[in-house]
C-alpha atoms as a PDB file:
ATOM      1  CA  UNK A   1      10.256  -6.408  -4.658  1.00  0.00           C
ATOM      2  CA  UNK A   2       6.918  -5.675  -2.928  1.00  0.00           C
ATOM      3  CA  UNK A   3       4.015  -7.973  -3.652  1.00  0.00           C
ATOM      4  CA  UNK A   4       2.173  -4.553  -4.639  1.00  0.00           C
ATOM      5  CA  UNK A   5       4.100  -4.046  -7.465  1.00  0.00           C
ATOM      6  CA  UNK A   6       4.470  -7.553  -8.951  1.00  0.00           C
ATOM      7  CA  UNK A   7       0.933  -7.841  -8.683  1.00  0.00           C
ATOM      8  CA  UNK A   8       0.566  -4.599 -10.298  1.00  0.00           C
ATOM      9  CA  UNK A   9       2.568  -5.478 -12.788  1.00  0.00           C
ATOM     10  CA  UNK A  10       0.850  -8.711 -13.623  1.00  0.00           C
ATOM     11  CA  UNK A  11      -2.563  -7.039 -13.892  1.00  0.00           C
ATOM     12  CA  UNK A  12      -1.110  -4.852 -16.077  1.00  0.00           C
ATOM     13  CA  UNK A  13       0.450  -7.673 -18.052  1.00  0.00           C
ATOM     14  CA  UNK A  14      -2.561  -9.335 -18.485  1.00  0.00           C
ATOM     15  CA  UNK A  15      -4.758  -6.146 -19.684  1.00  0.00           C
ATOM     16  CA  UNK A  16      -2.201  -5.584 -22.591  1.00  0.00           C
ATOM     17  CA  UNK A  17      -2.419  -9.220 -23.453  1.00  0.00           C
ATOM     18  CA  UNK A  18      -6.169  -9.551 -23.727  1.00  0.00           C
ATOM     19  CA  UNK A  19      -6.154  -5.630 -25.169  1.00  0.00           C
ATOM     20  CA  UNK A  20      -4.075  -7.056 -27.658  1.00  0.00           C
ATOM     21  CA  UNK A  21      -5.874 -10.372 -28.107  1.00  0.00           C
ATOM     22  CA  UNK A  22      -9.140  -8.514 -28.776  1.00  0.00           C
ATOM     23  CA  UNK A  23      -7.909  -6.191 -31.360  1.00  0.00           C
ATOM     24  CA  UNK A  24      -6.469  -9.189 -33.617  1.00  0.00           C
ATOM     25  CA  UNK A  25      -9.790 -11.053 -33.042  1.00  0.00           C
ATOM     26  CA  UNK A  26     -12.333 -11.564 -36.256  1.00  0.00           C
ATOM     27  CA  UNK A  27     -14.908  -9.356 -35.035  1.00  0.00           C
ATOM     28  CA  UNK A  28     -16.657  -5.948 -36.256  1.00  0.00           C
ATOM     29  CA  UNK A  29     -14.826  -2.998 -34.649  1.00  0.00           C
ATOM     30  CA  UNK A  30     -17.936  -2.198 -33.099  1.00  0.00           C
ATOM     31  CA  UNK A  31     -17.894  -5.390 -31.142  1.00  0.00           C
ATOM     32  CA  UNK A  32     -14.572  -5.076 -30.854  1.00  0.00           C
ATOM     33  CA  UNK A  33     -14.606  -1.797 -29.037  1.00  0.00           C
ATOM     34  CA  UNK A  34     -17.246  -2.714 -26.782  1.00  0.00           C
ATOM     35  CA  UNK A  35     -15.155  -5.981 -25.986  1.00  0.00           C
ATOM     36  CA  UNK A  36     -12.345  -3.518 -25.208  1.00  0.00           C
ATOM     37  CA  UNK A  37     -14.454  -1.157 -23.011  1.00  0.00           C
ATOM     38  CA  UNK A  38     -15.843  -3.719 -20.658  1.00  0.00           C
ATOM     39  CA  UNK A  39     -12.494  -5.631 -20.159  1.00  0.00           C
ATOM     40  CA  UNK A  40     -10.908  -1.668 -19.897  1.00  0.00           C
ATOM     41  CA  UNK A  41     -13.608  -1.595 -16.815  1.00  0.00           C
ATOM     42  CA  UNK A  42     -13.358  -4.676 -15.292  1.00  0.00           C
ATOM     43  CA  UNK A  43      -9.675  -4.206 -14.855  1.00  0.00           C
ATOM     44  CA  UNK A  44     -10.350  -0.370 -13.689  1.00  0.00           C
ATOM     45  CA  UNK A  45     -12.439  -2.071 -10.891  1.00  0.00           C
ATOM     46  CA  UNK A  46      -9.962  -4.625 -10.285  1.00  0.00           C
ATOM     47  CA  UNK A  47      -6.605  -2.540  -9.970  1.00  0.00           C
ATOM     48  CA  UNK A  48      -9.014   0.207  -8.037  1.00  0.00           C
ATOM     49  CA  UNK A  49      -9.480  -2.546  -5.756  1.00  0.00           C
ATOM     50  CA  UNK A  50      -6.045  -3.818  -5.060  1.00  0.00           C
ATOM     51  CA  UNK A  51      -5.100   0.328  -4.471  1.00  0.00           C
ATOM     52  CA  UNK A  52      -7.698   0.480  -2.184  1.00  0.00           C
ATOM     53  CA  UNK A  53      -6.186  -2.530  -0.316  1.00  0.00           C
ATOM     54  CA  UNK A  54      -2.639  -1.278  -0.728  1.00  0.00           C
ATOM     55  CA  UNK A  55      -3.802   1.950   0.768  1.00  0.00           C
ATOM     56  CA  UNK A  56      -5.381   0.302   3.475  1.00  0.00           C
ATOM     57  CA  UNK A  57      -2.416  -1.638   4.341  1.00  0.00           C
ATOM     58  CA  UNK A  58      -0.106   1.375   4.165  1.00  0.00           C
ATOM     59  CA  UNK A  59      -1.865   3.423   6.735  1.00  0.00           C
ATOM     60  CA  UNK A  60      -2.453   0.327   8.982  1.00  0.00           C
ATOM     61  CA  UNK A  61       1.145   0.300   9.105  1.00  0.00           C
ATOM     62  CA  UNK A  62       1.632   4.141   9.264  1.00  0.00           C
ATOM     63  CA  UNK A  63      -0.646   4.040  12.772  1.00  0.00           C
ATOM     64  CA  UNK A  64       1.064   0.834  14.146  1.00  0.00           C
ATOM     65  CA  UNK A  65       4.514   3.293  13.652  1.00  0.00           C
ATOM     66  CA  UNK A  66       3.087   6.223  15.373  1.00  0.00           C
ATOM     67  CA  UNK A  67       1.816   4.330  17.929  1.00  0.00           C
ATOM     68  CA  UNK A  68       5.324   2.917  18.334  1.00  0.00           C
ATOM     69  CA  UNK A  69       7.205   5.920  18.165  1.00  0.00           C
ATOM     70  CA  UNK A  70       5.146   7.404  20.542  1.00  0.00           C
ATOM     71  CA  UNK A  71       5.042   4.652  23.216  1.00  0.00           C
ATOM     72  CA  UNK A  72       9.151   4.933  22.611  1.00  0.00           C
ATOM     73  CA  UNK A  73       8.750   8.471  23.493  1.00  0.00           C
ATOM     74  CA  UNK A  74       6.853   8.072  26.408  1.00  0.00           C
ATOM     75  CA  UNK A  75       9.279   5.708  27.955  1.00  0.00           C
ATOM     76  CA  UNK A  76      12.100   7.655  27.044  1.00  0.00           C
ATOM     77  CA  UNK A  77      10.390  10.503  28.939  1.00  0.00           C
ATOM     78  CA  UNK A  78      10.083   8.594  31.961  1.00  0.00           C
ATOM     79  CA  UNK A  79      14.005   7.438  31.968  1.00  0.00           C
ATOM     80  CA  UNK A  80      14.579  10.978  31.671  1.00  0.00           C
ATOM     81  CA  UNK A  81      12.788  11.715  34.682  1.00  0.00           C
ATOM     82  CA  UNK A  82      14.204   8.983  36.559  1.00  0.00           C
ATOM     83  CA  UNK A  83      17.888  10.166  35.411  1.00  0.00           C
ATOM     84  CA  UNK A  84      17.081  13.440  37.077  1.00  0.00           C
ATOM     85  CA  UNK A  85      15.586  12.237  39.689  1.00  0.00           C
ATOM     86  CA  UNK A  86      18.775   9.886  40.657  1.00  0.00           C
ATOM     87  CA  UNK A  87      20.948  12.864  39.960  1.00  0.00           C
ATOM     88  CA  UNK A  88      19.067  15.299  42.643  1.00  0.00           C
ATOM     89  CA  UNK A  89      19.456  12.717  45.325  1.00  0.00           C
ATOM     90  CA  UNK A  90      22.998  11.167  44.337  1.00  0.00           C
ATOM     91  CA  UNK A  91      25.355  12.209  46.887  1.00  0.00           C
ATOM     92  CA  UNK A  92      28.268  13.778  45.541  1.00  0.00           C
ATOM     93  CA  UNK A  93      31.315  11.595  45.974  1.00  0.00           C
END
């Protein structure tokens, strides 16, 4: 399992647990909702963050790929040439 999706799944964990712990706390809804609303936010931020990173990550590795697959097609391209190039001036047995 990727380390994206456990941590995913822990932040997620955690903002049903203190979701949870708020609503069966002794306070006015009022409170209570506001309570809600700025944890809601602060995990927002949090799990905007770590998508951000994942993101990041992910095309960091899409580029390092295409770079690969092209240098792999560049030296295929040469061999190629090379092939040929032995063929033309192989003497026919």
């Amino acid at each position: 399992m990727s380390s994206g999706k456990v941590l995913l799944g822990v932040l997620a964990g955690v903002a049903v647990g203190a979701a949870i712990g708020i609503l069966f706390a002794p306070d006015k809804g009022s409170v209570t909702r506001k309570k809600i609303s700025k944890k809601g936010s602060e995990y927002a931020d949090a799990l905007k963050d770590k998508l951000d990173e994942f993101l990041d990550e992910i095309s960091e590795k899409f580029d390092q790929v295409k770079e690969d697959v092209s240098e792999f097609a560049e030296e295929a391209k040469a061999k190629k040439a090379d092939v040929k190039k032995d063929a033309k001036t192989a003497k026919p047995a």
